[in-house]
N, C-alpha and C. Protein backbone atom coordinates (compact mmCIF):
# COMPACT_ATOMS: atom_id res chain seq x y z
N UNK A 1 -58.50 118.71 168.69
CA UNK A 1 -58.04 119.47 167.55
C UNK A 1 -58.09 120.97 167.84
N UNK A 2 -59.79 121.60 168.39
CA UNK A 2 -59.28 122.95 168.58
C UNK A 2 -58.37 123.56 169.66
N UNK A 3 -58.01 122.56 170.75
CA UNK A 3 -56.83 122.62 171.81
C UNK A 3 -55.61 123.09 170.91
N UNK A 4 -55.31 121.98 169.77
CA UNK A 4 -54.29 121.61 169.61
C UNK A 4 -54.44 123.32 168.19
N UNK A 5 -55.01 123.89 168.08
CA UNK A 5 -55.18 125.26 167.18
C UNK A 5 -54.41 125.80 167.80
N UNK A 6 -55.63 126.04 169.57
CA UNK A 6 -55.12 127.30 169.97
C UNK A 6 -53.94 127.68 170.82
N UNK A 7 -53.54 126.15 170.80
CA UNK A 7 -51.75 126.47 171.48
C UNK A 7 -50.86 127.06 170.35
N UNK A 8 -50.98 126.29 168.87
CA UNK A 8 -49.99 126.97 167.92
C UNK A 8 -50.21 128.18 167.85
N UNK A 9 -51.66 128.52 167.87
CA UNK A 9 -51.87 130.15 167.71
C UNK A 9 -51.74 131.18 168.59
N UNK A 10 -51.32 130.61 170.02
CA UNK A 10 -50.88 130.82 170.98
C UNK A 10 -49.07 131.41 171.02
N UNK A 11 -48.91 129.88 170.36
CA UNK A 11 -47.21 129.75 170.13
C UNK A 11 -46.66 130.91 169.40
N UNK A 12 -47.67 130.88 167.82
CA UNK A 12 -47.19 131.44 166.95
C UNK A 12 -47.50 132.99 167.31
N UNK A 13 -48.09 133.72 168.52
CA UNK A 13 -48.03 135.06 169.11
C UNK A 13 -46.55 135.52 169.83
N UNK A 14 -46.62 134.24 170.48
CA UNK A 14 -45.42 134.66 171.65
C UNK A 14 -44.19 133.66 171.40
N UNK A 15 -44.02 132.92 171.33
CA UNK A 15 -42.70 132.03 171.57
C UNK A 15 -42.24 132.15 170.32
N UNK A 16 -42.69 131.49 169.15
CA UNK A 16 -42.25 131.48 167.95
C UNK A 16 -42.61 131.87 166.32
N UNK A 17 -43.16 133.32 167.07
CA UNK A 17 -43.26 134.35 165.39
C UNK A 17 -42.17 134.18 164.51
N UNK A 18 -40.55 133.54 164.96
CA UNK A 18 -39.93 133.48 163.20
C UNK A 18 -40.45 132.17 162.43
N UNK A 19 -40.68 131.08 163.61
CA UNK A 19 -41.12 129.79 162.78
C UNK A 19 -42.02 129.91 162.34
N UNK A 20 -43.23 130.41 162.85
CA UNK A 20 -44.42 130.71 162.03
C UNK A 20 -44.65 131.54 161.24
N UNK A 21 -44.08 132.22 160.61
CA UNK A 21 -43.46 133.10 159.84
C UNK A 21 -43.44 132.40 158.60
N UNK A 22 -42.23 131.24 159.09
CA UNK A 22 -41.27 130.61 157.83
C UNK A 22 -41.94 130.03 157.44
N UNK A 23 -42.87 129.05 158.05
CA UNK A 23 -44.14 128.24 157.58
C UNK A 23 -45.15 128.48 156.59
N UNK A 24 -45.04 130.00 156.85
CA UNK A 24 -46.32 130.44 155.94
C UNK A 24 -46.16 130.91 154.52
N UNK A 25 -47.24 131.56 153.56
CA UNK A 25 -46.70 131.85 152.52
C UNK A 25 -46.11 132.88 152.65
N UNK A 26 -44.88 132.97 151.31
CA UNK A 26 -44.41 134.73 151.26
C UNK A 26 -45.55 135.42 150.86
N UNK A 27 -45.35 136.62 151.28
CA UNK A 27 -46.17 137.80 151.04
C UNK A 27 -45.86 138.39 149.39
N UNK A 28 -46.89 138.82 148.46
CA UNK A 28 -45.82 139.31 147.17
C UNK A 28 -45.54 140.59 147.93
N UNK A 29 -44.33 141.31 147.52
CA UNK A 29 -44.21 142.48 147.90
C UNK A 29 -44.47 143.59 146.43
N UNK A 30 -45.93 144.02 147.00
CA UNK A 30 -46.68 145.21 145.72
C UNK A 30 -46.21 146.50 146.43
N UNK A 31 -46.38 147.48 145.80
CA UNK A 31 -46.33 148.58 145.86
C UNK A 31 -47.86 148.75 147.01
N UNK A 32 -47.74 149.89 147.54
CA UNK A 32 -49.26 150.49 148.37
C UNK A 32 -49.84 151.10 146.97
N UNK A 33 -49.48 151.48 145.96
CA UNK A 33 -49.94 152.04 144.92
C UNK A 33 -50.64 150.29 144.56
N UNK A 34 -49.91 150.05 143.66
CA UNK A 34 -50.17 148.12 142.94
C UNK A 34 -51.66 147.92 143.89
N UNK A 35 -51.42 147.70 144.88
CA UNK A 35 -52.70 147.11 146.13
C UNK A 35 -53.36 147.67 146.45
N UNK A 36 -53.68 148.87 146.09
CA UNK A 36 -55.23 149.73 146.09
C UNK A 36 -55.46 149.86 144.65
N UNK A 37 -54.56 149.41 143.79
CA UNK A 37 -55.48 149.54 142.32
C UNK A 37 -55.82 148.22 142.35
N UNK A 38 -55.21 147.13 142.98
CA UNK A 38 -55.77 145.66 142.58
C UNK A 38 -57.07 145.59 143.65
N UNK A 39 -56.99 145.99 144.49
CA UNK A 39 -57.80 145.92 145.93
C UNK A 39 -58.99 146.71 145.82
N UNK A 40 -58.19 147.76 145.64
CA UNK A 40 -59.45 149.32 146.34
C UNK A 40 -58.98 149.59 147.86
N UNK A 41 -59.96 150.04 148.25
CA UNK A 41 -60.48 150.34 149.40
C UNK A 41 -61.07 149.34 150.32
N UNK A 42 -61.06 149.65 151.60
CA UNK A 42 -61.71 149.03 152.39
C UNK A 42 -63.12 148.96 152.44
N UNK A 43 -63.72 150.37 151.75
CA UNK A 43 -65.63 150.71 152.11
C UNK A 43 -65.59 149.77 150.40
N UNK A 44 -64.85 149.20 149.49
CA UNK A 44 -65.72 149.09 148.33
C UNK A 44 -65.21 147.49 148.80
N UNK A 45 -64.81 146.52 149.76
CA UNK A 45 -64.64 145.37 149.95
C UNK A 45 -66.50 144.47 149.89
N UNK A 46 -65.82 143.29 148.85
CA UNK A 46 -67.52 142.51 149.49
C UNK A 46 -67.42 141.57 150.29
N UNK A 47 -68.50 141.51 150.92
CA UNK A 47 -68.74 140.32 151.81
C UNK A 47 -69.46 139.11 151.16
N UNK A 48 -68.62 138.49 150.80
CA UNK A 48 -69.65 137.40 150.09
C UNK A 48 -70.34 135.73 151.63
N UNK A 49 -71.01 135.26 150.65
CA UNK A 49 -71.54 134.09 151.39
C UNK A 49 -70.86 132.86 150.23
N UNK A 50 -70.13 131.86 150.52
CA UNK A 50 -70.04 131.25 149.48
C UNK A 50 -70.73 129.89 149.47
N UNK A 51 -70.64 128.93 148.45
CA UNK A 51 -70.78 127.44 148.43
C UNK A 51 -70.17 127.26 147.63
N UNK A 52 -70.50 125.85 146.84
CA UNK A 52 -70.03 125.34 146.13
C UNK A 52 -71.50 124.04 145.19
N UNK A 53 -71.28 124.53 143.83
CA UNK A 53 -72.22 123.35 143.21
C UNK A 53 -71.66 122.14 142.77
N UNK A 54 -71.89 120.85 143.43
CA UNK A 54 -71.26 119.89 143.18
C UNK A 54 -71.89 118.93 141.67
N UNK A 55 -73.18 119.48 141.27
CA UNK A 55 -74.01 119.29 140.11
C UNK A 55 -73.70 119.50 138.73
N UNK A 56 -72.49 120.49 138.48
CA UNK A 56 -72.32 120.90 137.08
C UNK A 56 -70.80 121.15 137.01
N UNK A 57 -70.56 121.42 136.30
CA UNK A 57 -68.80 122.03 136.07
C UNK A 57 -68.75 122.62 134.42
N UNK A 58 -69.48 123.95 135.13
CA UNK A 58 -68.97 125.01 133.46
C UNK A 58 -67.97 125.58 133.41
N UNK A 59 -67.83 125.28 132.11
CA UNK A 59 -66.17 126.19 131.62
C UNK A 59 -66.81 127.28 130.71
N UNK A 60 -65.66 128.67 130.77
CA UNK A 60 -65.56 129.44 130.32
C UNK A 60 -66.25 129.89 128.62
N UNK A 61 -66.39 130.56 128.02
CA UNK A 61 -66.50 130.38 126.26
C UNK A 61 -65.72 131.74 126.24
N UNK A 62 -64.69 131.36 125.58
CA UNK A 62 -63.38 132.50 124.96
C UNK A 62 -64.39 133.59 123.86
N UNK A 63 -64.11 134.72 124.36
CA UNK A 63 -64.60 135.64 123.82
C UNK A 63 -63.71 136.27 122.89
N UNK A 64 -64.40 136.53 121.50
CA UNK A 64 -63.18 137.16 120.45
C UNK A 64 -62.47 138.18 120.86
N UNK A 65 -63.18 139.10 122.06
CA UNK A 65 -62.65 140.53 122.01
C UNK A 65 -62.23 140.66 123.30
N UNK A 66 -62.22 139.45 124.18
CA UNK A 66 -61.50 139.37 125.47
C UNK A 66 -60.91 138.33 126.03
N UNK A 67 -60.17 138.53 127.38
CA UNK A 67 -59.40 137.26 127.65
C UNK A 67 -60.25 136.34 128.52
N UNK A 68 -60.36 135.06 128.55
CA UNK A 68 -60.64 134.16 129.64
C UNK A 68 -60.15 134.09 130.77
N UNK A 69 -59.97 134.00 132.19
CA UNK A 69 -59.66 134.24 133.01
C UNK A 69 -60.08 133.01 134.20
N UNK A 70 -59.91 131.91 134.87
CA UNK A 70 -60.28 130.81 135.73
C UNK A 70 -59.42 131.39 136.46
N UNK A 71 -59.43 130.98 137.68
CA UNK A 71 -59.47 131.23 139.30
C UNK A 71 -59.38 129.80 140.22
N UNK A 72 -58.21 129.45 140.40
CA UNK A 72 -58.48 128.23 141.07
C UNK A 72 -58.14 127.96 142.14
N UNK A 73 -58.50 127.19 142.82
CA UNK A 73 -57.78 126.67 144.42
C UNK A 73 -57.93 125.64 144.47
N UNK A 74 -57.22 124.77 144.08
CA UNK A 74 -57.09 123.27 143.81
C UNK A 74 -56.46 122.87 145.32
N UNK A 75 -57.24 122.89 146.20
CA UNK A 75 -56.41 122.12 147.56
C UNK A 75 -57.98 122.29 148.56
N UNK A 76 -57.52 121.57 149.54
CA UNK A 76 -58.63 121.42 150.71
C UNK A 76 -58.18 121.97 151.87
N UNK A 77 -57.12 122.28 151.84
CA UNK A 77 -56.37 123.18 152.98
C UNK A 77 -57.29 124.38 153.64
N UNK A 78 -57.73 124.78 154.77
CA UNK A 78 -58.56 125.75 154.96
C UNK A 78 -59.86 125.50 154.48
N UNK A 79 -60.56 124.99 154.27
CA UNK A 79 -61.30 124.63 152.85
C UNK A 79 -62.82 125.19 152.99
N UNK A 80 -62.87 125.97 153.96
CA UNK A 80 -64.14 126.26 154.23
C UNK A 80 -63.55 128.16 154.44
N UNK A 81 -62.74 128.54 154.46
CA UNK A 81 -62.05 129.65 154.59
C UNK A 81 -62.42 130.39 152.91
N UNK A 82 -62.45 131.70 152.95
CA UNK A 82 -62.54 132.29 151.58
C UNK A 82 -61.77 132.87 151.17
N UNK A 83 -61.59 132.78 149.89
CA UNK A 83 -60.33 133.40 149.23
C UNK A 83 -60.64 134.63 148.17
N UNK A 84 -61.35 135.28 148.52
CA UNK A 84 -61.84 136.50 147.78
C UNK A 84 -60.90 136.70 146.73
N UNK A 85 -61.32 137.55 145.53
CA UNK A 85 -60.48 137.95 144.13
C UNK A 85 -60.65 139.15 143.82
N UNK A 86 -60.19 140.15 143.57
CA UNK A 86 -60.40 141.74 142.93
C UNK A 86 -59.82 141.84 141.61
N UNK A 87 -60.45 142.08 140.77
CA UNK A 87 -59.31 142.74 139.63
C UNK A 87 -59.66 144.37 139.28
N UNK A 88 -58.72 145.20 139.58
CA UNK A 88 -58.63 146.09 139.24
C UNK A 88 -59.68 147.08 140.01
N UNK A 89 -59.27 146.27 141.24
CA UNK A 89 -60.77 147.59 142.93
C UNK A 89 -62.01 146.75 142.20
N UNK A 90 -62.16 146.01 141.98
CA UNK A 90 -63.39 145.62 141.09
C UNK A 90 -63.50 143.82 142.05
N UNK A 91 -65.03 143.73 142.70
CA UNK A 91 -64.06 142.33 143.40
C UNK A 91 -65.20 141.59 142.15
N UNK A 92 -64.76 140.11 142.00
CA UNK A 92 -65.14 139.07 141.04
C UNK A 92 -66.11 137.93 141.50
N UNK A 93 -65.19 137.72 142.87
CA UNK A 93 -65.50 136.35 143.47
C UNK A 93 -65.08 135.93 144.20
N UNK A 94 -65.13 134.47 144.96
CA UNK A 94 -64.90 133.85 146.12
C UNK A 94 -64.31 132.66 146.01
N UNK A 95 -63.28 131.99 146.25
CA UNK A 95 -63.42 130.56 146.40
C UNK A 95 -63.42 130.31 147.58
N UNK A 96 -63.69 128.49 148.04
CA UNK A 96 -63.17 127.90 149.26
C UNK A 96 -62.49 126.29 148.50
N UNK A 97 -62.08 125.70 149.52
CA UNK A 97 -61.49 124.61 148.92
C UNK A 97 -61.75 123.42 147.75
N UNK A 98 -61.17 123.67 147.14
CA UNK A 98 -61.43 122.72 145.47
C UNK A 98 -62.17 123.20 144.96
N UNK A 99 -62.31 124.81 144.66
CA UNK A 99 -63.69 125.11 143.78
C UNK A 99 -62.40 126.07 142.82
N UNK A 100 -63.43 126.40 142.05
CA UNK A 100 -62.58 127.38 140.56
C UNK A 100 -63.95 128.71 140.36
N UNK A 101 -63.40 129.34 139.89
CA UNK A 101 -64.77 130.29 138.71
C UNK A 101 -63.87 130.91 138.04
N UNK A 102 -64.71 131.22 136.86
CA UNK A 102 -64.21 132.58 135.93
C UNK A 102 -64.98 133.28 135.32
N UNK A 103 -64.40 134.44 134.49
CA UNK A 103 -64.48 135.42 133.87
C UNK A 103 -63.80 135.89 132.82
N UNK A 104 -64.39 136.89 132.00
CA UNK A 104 -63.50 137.56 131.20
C UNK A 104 -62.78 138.84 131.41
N UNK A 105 -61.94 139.27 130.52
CA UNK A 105 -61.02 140.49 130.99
C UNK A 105 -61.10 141.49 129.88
N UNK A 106 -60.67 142.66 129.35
CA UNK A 106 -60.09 143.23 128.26
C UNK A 106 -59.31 143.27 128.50
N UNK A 107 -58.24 143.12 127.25
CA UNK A 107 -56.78 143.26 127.03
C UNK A 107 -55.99 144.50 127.91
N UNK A 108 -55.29 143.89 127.91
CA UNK A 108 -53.84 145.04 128.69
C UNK A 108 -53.65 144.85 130.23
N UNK A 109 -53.23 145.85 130.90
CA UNK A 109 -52.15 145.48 131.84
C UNK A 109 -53.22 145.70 133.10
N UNK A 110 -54.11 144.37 133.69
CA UNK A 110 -54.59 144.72 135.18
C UNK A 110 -53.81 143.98 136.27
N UNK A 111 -54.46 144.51 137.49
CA UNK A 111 -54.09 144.40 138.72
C UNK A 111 -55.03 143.63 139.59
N UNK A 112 -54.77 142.14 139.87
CA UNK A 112 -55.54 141.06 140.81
C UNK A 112 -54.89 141.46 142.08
N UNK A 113 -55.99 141.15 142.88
CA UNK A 113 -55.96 140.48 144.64
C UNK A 113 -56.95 139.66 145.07
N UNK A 114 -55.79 139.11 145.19
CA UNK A 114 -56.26 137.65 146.30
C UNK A 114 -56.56 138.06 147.76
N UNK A 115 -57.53 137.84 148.52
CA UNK A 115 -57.65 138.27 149.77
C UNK A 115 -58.10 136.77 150.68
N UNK A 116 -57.09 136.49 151.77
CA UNK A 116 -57.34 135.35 152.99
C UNK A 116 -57.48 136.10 154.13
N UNK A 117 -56.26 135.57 154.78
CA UNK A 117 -55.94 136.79 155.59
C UNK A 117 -55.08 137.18 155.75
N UNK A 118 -54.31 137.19 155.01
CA UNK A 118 -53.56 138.25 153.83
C UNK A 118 -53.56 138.76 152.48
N UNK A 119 -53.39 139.66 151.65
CA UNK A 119 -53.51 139.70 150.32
C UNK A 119 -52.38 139.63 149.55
N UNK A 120 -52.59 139.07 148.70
CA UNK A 120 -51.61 138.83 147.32
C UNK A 120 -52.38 139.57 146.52
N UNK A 121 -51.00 140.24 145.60
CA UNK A 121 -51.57 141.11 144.33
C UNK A 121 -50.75 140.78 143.15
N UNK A 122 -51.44 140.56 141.87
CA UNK A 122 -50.73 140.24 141.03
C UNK A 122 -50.74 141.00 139.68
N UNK A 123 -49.55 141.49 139.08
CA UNK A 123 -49.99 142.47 138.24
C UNK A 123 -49.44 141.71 136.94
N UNK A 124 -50.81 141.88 136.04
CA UNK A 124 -50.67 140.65 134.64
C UNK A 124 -51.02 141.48 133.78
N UNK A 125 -50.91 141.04 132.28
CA UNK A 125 -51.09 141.76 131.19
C UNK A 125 -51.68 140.76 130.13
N UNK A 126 -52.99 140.94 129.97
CA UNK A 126 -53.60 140.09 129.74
C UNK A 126 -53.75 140.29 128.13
N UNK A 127 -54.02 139.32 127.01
CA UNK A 127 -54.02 139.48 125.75
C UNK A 127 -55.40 138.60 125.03
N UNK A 128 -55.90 139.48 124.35
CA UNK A 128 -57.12 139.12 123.79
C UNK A 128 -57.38 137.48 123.20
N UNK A 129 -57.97 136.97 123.35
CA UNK A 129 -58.49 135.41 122.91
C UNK A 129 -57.54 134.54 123.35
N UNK A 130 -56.67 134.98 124.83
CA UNK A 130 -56.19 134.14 125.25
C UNK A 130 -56.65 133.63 126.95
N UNK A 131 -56.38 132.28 127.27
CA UNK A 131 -57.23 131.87 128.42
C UNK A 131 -55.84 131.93 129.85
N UNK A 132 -55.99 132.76 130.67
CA UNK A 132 -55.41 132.46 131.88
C UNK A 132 -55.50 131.63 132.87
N UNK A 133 -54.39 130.92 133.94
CA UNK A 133 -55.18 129.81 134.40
C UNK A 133 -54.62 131.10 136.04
N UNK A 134 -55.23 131.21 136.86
CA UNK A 134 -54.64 131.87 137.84
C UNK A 134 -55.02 130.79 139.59
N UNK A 135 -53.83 130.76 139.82
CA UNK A 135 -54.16 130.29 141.55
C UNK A 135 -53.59 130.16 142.78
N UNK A 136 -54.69 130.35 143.49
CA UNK A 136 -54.64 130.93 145.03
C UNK A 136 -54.12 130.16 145.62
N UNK A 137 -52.74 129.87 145.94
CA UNK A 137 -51.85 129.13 146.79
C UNK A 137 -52.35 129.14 148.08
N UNK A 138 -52.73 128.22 149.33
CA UNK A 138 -53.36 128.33 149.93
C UNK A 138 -51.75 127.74 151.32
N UNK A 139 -51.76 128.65 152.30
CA UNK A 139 -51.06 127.91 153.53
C UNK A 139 -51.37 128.29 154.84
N UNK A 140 -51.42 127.46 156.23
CA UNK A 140 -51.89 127.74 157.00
C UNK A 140 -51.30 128.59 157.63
N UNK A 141 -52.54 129.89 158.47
CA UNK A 141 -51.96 131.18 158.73
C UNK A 141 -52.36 130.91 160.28
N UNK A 142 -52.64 132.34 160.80
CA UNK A 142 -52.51 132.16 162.51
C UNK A 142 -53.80 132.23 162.41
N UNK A 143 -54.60 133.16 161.99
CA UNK A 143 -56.50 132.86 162.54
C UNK A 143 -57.11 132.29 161.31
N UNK A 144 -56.43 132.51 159.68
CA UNK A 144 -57.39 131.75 158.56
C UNK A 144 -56.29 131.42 158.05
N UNK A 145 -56.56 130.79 156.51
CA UNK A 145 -55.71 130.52 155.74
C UNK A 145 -55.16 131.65 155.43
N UNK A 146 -53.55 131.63 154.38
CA UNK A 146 -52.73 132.80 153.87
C UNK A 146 -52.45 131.95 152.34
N UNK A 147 -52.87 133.25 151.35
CA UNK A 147 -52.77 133.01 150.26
C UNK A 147 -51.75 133.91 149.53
N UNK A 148 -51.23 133.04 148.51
CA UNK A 148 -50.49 133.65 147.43
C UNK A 148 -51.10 133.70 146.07
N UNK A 149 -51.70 134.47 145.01
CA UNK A 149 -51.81 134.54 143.87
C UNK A 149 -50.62 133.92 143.14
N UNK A 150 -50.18 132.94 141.81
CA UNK A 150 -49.55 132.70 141.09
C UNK A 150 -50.17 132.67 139.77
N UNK A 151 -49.69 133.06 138.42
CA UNK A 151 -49.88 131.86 137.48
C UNK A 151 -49.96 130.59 137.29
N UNK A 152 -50.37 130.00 136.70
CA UNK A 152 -50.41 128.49 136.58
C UNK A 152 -50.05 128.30 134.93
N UNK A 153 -49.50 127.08 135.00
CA UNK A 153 -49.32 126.42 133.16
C UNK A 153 -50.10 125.82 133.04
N UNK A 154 -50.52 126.11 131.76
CA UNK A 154 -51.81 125.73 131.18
C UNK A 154 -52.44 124.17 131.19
N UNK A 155 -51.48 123.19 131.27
CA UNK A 155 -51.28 121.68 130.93
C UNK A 155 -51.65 121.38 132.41
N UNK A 156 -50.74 121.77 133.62
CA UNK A 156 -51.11 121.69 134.66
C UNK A 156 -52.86 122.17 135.58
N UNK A 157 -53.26 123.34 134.86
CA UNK A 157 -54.49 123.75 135.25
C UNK A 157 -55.53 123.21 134.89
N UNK A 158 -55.37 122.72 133.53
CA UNK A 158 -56.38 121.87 132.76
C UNK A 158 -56.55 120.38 133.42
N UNK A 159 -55.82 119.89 134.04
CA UNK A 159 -55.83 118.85 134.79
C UNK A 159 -56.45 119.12 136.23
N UNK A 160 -55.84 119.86 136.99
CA UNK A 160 -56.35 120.54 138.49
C UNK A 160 -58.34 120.57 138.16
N UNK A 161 -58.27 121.51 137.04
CA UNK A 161 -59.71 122.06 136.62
C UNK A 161 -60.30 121.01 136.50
N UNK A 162 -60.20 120.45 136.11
CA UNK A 162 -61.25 118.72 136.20
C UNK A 162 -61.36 118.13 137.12
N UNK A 163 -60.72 118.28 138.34
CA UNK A 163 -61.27 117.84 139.30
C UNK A 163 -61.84 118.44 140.72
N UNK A 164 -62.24 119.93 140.24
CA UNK A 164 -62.87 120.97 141.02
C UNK A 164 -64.12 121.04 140.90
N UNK A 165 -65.36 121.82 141.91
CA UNK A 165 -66.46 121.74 141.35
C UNK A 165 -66.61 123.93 141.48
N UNK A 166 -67.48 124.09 140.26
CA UNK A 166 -67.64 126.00 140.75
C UNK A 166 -67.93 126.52 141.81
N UNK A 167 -67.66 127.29 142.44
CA UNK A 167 -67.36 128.17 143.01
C UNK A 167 -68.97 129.13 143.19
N UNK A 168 -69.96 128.85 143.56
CA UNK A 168 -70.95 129.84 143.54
C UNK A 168 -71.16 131.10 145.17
N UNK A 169 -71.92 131.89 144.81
CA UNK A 169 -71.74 132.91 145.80
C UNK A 169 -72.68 134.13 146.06
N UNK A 170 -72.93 134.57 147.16
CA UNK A 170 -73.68 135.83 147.05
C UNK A 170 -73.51 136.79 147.72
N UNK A 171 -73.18 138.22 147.40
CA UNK A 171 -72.96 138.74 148.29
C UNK A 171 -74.13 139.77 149.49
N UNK A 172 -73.42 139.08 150.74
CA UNK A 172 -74.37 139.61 151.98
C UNK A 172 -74.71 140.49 152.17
């Protein structure tokens, strides 16, 4: 298996950067403005350690005066790879494969990033006592996984979410 890595990653240097390219996820295309307000900086990046608790599965409690916010990566793809989250230069959290977490937000217009090894940024506008489902599209990249941030529908996440376990973490 790791033979069979380091020839594609081999491949995907020299012979065939458009196929591996096409394979992977699109990139969103943010502004350099958009991706240092969703991001930050490089000196305010965390290093987290992650796991996962396979013992409990808490959900959120909707706050009157803010939004709910879940985080998911419903796949095993990469699955030991981390998928870091920022909202607004502010980082949140970590996933790895089949885990979720959340948080709350205040209302109005922020700026997420997803970080693999690439970043997705997503710019949402979030509204009070309502629950977001957000997730990290996960596809295989040349040294880690490559993620895309999306929305999710609600009917669909609520299903995914039940069969994830949280997302726990610390940073190093």
């Amino acid at each position: 298996m790791r033979n069979s890595i380091a020839i594609l990653m081999l491949a995907c240097a020299t012979a065939l950067p458009a196929y591996c390219q096409a394979q992977q996820a699109p990139d969103r295309h943010s502004s350099k403005a958009d991706d240092l307000k969703a991001c930050g900086t490089a000196d305010k990046e965390v290093d987290y350690s992650a796991d996962t608790d396979k013992k409990t599965h808490p959900l959120g409690v909707q706050d009157a005066d803010k939004a709910l916010i879940y985080v998911l990566r419903p796949t095993m793809i990469g699955n030991k790879i981390q998928t870091k989250l920022a909202v607004d230069a502010e980082w949140k959290g970590v996933n790895r494969g089949d885990n979720y977490f959340f948080f709350t937000l205040a209302s109005g217009q922020h700026y997420f990033c997803s970080q693999a090894e690439n970043r997705s940024v997503l710019v949402l506008n979030v509204e009070v006592g309502k629950t977001y489902y957000l997730q990290q599209e996960i596809w295989p990249g040349v040294l880690k996984a490559r993620n895309e941030l999306v929305v999710m529908e609600e009917d669909k996440a609520k299903e995914k979410l039940q069969k994830l376990h949280p997302s726990t973490w610390t940073v190093k």
